[in-house]
Protein backbone atom coordinates (compact mmCIF):
# COMPACT_ATOMS: atom_id res chain seq x y z
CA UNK A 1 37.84 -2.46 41.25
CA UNK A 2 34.09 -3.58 41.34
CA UNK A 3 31.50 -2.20 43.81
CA UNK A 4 28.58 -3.57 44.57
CA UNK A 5 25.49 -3.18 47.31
CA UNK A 6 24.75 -5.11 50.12
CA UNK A 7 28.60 -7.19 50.02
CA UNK A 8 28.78 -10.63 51.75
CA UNK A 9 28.38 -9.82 55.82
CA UNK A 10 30.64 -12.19 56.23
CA UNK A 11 33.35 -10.69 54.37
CA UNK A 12 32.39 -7.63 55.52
CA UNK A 13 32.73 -8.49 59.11
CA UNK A 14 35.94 -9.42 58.59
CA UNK A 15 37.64 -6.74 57.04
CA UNK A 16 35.69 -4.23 59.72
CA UNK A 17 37.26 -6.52 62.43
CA UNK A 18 40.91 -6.13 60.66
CA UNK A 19 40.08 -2.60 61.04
CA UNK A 20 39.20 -2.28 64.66
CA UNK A 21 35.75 -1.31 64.05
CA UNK A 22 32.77 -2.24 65.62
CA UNK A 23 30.82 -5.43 64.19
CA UNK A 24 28.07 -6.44 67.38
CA UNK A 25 25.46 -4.92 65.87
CA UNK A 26 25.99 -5.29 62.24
CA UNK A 27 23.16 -8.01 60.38
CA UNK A 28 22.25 -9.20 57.55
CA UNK A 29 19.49 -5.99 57.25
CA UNK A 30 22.49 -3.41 57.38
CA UNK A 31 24.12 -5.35 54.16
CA UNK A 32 20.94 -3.24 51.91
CA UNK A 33 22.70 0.04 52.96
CA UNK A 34 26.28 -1.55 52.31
CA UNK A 35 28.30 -1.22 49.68
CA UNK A 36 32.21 -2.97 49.27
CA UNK A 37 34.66 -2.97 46.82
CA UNK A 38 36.12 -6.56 45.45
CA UNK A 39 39.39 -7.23 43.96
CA UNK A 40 38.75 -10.44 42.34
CA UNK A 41 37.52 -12.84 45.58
CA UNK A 42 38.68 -10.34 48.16
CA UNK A 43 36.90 -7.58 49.91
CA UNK A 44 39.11 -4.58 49.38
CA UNK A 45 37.00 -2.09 50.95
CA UNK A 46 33.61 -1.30 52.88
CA UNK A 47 31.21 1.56 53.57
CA UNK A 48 28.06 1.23 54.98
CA UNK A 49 25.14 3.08 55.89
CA UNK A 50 22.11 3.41 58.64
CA UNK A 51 19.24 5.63 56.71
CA UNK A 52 17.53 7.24 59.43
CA UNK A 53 14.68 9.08 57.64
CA UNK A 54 16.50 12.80 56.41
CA UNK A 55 19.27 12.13 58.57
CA UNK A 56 21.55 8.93 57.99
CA UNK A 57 24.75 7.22 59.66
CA UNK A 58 28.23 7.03 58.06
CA UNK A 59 29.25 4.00 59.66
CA UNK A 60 32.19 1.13 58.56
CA UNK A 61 34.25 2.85 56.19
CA UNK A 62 37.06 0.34 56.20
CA UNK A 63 40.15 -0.17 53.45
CA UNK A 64 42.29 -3.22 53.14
CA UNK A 65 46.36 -2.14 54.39
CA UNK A 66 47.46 -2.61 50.98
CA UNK A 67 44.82 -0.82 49.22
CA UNK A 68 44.88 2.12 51.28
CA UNK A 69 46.21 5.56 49.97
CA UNK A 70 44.69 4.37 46.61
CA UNK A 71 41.46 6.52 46.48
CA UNK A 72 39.57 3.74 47.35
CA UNK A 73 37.81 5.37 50.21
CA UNK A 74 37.12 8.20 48.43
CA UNK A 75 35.28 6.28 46.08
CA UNK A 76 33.38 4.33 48.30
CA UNK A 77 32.70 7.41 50.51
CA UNK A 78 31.01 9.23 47.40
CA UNK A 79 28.76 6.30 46.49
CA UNK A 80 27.62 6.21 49.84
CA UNK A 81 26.82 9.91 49.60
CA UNK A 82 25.10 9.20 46.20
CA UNK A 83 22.89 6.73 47.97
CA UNK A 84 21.87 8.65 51.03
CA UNK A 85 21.08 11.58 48.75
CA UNK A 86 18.95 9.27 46.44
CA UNK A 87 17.54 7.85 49.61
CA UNK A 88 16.43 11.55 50.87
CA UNK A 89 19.27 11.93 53.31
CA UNK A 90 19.89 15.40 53.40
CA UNK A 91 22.77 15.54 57.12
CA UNK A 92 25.08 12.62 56.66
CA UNK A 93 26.33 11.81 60.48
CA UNK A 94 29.43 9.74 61.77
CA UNK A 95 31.41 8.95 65.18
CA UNK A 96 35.17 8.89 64.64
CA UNK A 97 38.00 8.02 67.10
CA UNK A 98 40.98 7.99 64.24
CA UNK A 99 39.91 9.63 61.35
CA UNK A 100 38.84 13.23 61.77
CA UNK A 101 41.29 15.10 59.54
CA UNK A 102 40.31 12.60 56.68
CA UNK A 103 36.56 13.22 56.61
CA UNK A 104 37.49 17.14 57.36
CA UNK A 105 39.04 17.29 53.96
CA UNK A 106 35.73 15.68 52.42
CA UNK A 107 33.15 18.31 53.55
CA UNK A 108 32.37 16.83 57.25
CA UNK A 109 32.43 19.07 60.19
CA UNK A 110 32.90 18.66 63.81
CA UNK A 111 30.01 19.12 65.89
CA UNK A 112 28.98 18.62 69.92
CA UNK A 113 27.38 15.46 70.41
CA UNK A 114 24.22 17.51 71.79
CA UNK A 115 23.34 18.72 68.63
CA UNK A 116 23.20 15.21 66.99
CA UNK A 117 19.07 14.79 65.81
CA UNK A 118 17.25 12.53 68.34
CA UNK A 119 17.72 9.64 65.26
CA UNK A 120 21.48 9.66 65.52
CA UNK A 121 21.26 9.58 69.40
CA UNK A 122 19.53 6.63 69.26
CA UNK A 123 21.63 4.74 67.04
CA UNK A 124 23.59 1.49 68.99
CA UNK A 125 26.41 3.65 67.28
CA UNK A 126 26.01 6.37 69.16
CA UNK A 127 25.01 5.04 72.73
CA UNK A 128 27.09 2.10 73.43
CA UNK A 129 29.51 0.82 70.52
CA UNK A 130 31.38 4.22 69.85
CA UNK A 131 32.74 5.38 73.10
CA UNK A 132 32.09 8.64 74.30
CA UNK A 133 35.80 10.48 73.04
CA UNK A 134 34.45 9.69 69.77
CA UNK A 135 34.08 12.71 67.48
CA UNK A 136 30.66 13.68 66.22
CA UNK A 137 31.63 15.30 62.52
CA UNK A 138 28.44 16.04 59.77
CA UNK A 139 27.98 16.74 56.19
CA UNK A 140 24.98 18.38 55.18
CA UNK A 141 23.96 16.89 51.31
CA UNK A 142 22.86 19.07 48.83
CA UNK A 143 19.50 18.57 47.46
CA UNK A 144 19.66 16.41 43.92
């Protein structure tokens, strides 16, 4: 499996849209922050990223049905953590309405929407695409 920054937005659209996840907002800007895994000419996975000066946005992380259960979003999940922390990110942030137990086990903790920095609040993300049952969950990066 090959990944690789900033994956086609076109493929990446559509394997977020398999997924149920939210696409309006998503151009060809976000792609920088983006990273997707290929098996040969397919998009197997995608994880993406809104930098939002120390604070950042876990947003997209999205697996193909048959490579799920594969580690695959592990993987994807840590080089987006590599990148934020390269980038200065020291909270990662993300909105959740499925997946809560699964970034639990990888270091992210549940927190009140209130406390989310004024960057995250302010995120399309956070004030119109994610609705507002979503769970707010953060990992705080350790300095590199």
């Amino acid at each position: 499996m090959n990944i690789v920054r900033k994956p086609s937005e076109i493929a990446v659209k559509k394997l977020l849209d398999s997924a149920q996840l939210p696409i309006a907002d998503i151009t060809p800007e976000h792609m920088e922050h983006f990273f997707g895994a290929w098996e040969g000419s397919s998009l197997a996975g995608v994880v993406g990223m809104e930098p939002l000066g120390t604070a950042a946005l876990l947003r997209s992380l999205a697996i193909a049905v048959l490579k799920r259960c594969s580690g695959l979003g592990s993987a994807l999940l840590a080089q987006a953590e590599k990148y934020a922390m390269e980038k200065g990110v020291r909270s990662m942030f993300l909105l959740t309405t499925t997946a809560e137990s699964y970034f639990e086990k990888r270091g992210y903790s549940r927190i009140s929407r209130e406390e989310a920095p004024e960057a995250i609040r302010n995120t399309v993300e956070f004030t119109s695409l994610c609705p507002g049952s979503a769970v707010l969950m953060v990992k705080h990066m350790p300095a590199i």
